[in-house]
Protein backbone atom coordinates (compact mmCIF):
# COMPACT_ATOMS: atom_id res chain seq x y z
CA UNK A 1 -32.78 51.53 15.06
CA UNK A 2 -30.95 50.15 12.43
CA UNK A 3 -28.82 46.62 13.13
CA UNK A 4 -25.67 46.65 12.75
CA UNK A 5 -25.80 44.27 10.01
CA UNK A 6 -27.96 46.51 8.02
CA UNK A 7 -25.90 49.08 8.56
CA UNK A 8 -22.64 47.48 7.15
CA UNK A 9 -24.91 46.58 3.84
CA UNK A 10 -25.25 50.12 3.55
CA UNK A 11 -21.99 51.44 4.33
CA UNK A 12 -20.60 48.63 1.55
CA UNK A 13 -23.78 49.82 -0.96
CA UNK A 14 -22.59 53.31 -1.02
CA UNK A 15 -18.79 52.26 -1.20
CA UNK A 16 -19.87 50.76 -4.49
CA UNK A 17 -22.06 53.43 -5.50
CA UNK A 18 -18.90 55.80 -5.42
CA UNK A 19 -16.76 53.29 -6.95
CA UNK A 20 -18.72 53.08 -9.98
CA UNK A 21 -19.39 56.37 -9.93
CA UNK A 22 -15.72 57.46 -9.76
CA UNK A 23 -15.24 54.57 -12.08
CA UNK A 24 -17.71 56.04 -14.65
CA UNK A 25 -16.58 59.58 -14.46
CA UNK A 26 -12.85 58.03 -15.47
CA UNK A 27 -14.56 55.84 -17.99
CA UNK A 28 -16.33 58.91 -19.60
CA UNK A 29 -13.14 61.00 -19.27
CA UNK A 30 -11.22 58.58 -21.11
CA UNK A 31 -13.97 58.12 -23.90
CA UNK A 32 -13.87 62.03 -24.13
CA UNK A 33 -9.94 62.45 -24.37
CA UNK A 34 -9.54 59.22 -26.85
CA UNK A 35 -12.32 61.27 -29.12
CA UNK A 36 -10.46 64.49 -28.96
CA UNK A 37 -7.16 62.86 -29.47
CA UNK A 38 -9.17 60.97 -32.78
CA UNK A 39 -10.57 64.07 -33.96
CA UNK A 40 -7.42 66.01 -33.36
CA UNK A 41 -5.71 63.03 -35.22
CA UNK A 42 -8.37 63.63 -37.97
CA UNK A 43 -7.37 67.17 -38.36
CA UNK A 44 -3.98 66.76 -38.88
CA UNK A 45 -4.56 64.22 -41.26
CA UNK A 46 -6.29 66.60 -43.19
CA UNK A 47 -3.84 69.60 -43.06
CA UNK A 48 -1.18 66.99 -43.73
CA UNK A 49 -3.56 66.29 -47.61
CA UNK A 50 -3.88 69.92 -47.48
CA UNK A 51 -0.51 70.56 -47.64
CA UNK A 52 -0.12 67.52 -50.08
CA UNK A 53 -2.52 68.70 -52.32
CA UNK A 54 -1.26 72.83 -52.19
CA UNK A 55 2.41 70.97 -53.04
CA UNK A 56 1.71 68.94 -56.15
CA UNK A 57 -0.89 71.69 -57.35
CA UNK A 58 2.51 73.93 -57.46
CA UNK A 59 5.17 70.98 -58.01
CA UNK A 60 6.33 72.78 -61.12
CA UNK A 61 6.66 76.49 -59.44
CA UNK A 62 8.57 74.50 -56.73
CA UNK A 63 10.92 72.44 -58.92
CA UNK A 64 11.64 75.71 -60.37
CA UNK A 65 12.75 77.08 -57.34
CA UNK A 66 14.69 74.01 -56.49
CA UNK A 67 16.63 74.55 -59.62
CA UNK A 68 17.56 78.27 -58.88
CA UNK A 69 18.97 77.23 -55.18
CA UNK A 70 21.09 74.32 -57.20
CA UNK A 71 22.09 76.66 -60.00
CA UNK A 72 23.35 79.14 -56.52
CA UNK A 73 24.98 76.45 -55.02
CA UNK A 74 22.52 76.43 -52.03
CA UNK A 75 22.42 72.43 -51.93
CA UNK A 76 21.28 72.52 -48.16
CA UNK A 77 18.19 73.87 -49.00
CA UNK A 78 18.06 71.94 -52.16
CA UNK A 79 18.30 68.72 -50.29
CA UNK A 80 15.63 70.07 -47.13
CA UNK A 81 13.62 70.54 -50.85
CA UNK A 82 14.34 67.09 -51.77
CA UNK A 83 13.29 65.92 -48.78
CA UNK A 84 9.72 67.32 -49.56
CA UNK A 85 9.19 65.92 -52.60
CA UNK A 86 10.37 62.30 -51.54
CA UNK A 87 7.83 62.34 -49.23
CA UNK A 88 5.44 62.93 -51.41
CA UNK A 89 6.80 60.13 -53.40
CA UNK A 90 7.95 62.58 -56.35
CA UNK A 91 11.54 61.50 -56.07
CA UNK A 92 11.80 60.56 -59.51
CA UNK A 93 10.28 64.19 -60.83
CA UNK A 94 12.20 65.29 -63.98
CA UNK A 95 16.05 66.10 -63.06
CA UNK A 96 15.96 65.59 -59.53
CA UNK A 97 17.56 61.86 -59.35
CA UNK A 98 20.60 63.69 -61.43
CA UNK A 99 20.63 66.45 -59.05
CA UNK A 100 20.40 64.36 -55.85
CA UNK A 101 23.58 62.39 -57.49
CA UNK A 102 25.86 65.76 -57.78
CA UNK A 103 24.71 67.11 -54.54
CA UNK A 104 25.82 63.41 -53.09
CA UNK A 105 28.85 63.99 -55.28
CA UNK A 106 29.77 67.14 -54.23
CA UNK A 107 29.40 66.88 -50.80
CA UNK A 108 31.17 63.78 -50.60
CA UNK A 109 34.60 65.06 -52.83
CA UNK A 110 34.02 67.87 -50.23
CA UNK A 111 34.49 65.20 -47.30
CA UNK A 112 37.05 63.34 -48.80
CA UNK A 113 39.42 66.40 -49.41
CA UNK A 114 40.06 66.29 -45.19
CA UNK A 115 40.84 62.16 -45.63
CA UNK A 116 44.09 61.43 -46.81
CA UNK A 117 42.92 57.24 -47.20
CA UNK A 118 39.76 56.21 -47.21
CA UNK A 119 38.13 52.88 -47.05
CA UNK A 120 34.76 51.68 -47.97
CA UNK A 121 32.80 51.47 -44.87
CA UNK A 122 33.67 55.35 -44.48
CA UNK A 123 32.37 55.97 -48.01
CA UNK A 124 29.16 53.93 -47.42
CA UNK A 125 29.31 55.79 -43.83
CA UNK A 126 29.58 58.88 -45.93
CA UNK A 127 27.19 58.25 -48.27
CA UNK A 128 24.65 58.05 -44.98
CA UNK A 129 25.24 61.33 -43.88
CA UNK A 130 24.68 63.25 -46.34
CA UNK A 131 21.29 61.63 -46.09
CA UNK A 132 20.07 61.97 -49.86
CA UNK A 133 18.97 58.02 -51.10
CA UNK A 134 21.80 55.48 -52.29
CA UNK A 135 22.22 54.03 -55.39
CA UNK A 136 24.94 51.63 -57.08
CA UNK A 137 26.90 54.29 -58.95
CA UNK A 138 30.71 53.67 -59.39
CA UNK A 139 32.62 56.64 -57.98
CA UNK A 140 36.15 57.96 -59.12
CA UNK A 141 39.10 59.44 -57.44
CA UNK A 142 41.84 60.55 -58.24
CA UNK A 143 44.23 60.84 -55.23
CA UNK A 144 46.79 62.14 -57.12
CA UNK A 145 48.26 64.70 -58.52
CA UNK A 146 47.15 68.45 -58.19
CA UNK A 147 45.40 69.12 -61.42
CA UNK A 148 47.61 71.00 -63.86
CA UNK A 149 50.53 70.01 -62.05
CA UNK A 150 54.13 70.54 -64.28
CA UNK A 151 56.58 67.60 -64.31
CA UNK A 152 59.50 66.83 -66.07
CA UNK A 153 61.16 63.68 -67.47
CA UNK A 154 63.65 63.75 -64.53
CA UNK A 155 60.75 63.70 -62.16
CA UNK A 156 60.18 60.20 -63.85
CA UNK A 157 58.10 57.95 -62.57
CA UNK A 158 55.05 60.08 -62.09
CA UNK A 159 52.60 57.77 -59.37
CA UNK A 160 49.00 57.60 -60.19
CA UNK A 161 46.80 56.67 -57.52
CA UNK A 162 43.39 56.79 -57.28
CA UNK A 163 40.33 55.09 -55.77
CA UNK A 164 37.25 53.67 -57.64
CA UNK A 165 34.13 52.60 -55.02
CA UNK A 166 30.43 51.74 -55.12
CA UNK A 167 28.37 50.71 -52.06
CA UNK A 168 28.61 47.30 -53.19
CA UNK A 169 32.70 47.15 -52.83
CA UNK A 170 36.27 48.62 -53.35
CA UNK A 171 37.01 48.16 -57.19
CA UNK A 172 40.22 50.28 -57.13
CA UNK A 173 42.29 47.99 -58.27
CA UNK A 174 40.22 47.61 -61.41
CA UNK A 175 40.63 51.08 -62.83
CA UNK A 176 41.72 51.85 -66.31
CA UNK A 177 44.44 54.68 -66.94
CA UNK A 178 44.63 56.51 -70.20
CA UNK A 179 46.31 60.00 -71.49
CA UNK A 180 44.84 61.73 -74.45
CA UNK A 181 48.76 61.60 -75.67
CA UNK A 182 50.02 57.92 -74.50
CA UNK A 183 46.54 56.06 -74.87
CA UNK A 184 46.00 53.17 -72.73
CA UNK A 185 48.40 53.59 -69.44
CA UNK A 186 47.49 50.83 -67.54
CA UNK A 187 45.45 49.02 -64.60
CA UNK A 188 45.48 49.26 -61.07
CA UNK A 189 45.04 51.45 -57.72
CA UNK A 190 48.32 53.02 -58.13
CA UNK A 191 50.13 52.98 -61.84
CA UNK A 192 54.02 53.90 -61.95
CA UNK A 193 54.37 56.01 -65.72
CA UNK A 194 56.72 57.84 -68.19
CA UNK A 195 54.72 60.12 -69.84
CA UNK A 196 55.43 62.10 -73.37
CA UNK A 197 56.24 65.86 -73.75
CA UNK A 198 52.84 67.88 -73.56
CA UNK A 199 49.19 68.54 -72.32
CA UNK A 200 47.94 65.28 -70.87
CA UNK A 201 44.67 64.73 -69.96
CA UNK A 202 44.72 61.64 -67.52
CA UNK A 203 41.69 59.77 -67.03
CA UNK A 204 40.56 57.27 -64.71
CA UNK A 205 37.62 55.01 -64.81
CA UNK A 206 36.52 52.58 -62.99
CA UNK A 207 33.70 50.30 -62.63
CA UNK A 208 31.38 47.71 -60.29
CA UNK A 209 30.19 45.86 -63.00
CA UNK A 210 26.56 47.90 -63.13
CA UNK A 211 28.28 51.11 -63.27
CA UNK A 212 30.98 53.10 -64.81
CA UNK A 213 32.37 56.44 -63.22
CA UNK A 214 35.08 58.78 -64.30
CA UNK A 215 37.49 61.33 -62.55
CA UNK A 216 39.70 63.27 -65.09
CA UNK A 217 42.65 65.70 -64.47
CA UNK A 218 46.04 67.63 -66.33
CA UNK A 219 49.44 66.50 -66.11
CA UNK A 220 52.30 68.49 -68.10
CA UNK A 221 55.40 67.00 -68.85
CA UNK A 222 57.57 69.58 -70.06
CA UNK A 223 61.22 69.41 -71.06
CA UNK A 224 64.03 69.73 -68.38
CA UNK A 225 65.74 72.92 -68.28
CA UNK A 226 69.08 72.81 -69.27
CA UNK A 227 70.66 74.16 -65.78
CA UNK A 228 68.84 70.27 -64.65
CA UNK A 229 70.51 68.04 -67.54
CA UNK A 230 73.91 69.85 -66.91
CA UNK A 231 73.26 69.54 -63.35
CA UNK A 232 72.29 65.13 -63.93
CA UNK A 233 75.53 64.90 -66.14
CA UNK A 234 77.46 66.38 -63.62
């Protein structure tokens, strides 16, 4: 018969002998599940340069494309088309940086018709979510008035107001007013004027010292009525 020393030896050899043999088997399972998750890796890899390659093999056929959603009006599938070719590092492929710039445009005027004031940080926060790149372009309000709106001298002083901003600051109190009758009008966020009889087209611009943006719109000044100057005298 066995001792009982011998016998603990072998009860402690074949607790090692599973241990590394359940230690093995996890070994081997995780060799086996870090080579499929390589090769499956691997694969993607390639149907991601598959995908690359089909893209930039057709980049014209697909630009094309982009331009008939843009030329629709469809800009949220213009920009999900953006998207694509920024990430294939095509961002600067023929029109598209002009394109990006009125879809940010548009989409921003169409924000800031439902804010009555707005600051900076909301157009930079703005700017964000639209989620097409930024750049240092000078953009131009014109809070006021509604375009082709009819005034007339008694309404005098007509308020201009308008707001000129860039990601790198507020420069509204830098734009330039002019009137394709009165010339020059003067400077400032908000400008106090007496304008001439006739068709004015007011234009702001403003700048942030890279950049220069516009906004335009149509004031008429018409004569008063008569009814209104006998109704002032009296």
């Amino acid at each position: 018969m066995l001792s009982s020393k011998k016998k603990y030896s072998i009860q402690v050899a074949l607790m090692f002998a599973v241990f590394f043999l359940v230690l093995s088997s996890l070994i081997f399972r995780l060799i086996g599940e870090m080579r499929s998750e390589s090769i499956r890796e691997e694969a993607e890899q390639i149907e991601k340069q598959r995908i690359k390659t089909q893209f930039l093999s057709n980049i014209e056929d697909q630009y094309q494309q982009m331009q008939k959603l843009y030329q629709a009006k469809e800009y949220e599938k213009v920009i999900d088309m953006i998207k694509v070719f920024n990430q294939y590092d095509r961002s600067d492929y023929k029109e598209l940086a002009t394109i990006k710039k009125e879809i940010r445009l548009f989409y921003l005027k169409k924000k800031l018709d439902f804010i009555p004031k707005i600051h900076l940080n909301e157009y930079i926060q703005l700017s964000k979510d639209i989620e097409i790149e930024e750049d240092n372009s000078t953009q131009v309000f014109i809070r006021t008035h509604r375009y082709g709106q009819y005034f007339y001298p008694s309404d005098f002083p007509i308020l201009l107001e308008g707001i000129a901003l860039s990601v790198t600051g507020d420069f509204s109190e830098d734009i330039l007013w002019t009137s394709s009758i009165d010339g020059n009008l003067g400077k400032g966020k908000q400008l106090a004027v007496r304008l001439s009889i006739g068709d004015h087209q007011i234009t702001a611009t403003g700048t942030n010292g890279m950049t220069t943006g516009t906004m335009e719109t149509r004031i008429h000044i018409e004569k008063d009525p008569v009814f209104i100057k006998q109704h002032t005298k009296n």
